[in-house]
C-alpha atoms as a PDB file:
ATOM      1  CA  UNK A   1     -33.694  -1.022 -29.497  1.00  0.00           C
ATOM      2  CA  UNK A   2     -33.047   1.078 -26.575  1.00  0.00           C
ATOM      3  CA  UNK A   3     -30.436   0.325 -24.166  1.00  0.00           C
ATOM      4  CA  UNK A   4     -31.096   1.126 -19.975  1.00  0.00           C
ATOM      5  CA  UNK A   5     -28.816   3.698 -18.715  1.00  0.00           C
ATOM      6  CA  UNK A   6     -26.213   1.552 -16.483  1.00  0.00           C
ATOM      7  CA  UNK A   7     -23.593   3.391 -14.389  1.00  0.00           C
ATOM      8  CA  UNK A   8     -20.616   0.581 -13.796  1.00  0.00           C
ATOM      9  CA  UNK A   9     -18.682   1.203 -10.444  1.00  0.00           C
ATOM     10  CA  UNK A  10     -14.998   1.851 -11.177  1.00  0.00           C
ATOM     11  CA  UNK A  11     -13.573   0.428  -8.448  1.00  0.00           C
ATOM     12  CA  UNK A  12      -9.959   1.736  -9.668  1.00  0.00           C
ATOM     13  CA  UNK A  13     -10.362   5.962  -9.029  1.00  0.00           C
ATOM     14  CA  UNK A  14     -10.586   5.582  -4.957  1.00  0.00           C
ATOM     15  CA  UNK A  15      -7.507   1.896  -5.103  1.00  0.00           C
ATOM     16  CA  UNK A  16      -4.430   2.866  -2.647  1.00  0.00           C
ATOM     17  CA  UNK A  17      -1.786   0.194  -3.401  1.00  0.00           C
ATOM     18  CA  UNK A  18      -0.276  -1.759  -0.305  1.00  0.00           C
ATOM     19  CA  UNK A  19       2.812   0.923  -1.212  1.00  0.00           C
ATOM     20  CA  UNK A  20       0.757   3.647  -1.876  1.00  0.00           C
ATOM     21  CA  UNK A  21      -0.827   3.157   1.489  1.00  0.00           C
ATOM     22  CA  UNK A  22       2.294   2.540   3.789  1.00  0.00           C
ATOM     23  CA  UNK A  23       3.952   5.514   2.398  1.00  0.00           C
ATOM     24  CA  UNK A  24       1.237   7.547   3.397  1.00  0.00           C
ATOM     25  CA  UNK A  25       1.328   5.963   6.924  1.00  0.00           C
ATOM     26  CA  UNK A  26       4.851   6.516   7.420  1.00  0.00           C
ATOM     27  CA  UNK A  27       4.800  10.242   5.935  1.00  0.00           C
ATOM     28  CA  UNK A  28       7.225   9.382   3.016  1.00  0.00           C
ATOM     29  CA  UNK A  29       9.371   6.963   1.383  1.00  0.00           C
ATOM     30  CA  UNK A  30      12.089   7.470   3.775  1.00  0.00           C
ATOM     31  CA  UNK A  31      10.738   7.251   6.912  1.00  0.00           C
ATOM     32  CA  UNK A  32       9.158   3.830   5.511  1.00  0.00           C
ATOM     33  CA  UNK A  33      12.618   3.206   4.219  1.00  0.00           C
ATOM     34  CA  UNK A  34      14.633   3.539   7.884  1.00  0.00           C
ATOM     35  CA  UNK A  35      11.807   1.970   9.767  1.00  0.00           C
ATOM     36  CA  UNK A  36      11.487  -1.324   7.498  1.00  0.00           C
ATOM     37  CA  UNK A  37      15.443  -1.157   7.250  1.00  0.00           C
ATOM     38  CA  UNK A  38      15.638  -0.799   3.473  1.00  0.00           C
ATOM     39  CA  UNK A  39      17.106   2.203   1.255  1.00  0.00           C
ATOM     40  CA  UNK A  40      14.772   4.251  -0.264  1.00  0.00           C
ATOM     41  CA  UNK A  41      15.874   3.534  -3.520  1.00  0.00           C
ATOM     42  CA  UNK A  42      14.261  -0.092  -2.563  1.00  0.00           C
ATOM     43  CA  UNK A  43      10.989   1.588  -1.725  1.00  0.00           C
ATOM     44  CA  UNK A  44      11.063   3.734  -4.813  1.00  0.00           C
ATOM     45  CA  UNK A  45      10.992   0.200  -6.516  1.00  0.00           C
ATOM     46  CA  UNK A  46       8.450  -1.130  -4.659  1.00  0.00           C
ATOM     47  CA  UNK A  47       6.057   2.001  -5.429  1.00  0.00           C
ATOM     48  CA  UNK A  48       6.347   0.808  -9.092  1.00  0.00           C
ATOM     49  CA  UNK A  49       4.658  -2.263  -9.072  1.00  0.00           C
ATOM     50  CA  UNK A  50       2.911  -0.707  -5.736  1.00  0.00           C
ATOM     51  CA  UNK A  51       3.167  -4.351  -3.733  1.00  0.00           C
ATOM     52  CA  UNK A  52       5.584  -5.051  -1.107  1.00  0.00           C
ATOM     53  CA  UNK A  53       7.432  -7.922  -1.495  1.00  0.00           C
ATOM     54  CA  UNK A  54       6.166 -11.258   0.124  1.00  0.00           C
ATOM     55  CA  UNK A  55       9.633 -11.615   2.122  1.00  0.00           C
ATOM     56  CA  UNK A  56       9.036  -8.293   3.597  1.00  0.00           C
ATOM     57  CA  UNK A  57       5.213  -8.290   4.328  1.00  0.00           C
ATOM     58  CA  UNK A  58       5.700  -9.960   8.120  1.00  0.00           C
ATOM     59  CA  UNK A  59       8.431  -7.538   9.202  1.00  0.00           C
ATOM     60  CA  UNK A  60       6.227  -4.189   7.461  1.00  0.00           C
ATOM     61  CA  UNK A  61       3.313  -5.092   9.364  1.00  0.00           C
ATOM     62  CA  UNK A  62       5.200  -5.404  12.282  1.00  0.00           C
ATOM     63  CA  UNK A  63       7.017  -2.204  12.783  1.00  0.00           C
ATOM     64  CA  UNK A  64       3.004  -1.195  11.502  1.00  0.00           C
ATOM     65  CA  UNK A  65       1.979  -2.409  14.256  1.00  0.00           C
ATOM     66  CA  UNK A  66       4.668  -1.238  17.021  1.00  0.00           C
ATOM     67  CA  UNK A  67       3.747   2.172  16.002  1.00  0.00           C
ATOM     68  CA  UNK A  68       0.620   1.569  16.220  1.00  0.00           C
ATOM     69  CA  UNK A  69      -0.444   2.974  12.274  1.00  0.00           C
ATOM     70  CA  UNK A  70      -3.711   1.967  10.744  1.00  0.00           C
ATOM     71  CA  UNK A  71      -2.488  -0.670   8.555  1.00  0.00           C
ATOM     72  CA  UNK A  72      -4.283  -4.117   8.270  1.00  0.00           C
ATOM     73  CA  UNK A  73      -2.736  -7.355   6.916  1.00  0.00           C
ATOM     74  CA  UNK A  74      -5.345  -7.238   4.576  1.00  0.00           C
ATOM     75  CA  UNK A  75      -3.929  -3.518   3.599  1.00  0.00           C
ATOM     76  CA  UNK A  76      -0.137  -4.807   2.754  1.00  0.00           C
ATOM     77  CA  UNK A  77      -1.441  -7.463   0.625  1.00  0.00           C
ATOM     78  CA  UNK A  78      -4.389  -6.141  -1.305  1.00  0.00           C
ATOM     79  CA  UNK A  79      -4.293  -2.519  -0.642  1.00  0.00           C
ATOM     80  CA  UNK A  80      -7.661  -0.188  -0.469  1.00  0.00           C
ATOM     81  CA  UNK A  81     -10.501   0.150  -1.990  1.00  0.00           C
END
């Protein structure tokens, strides 16, 4: 029996992690760090399991949006695809 050729999209190579995604917005860990009011050490943490903590999504998306970085409610929940 022959089998078709099927090429499955892996959705995971091109994934930026809410994280992953502010820290490249901010240019680092600690400008994210000073500008959401945390340590870094706090940020380091939160690049582990790459989500930002639900307590601190409302006040990351607003200092997102006061400096006016391309960062989307959707982005600090779900990340990127």
């Amino acid at each position: 029996m022959k089998y078709a050729n099927i090429e499955y999209m892996d959705n995971t190579k091109n994934y930026q992690s809410p994280v992953d995604i502010l820290i490249e917005e901010f240019g680092g860990i600690r400008p994210l760090a000073r500008a959401v009011g945390r340590n870094s050490g706090s940020i380091w943490k939160w690049s582990k399991s790459g989500l930002v903590p639900s307590n601190m999504q409302q006040k990351v998306l607003t200092v997102c949006w006061d400096k006016d970085l391309n960062v989307t409610p959707h982005d600090i929940i779900f990340g990127r695809n």
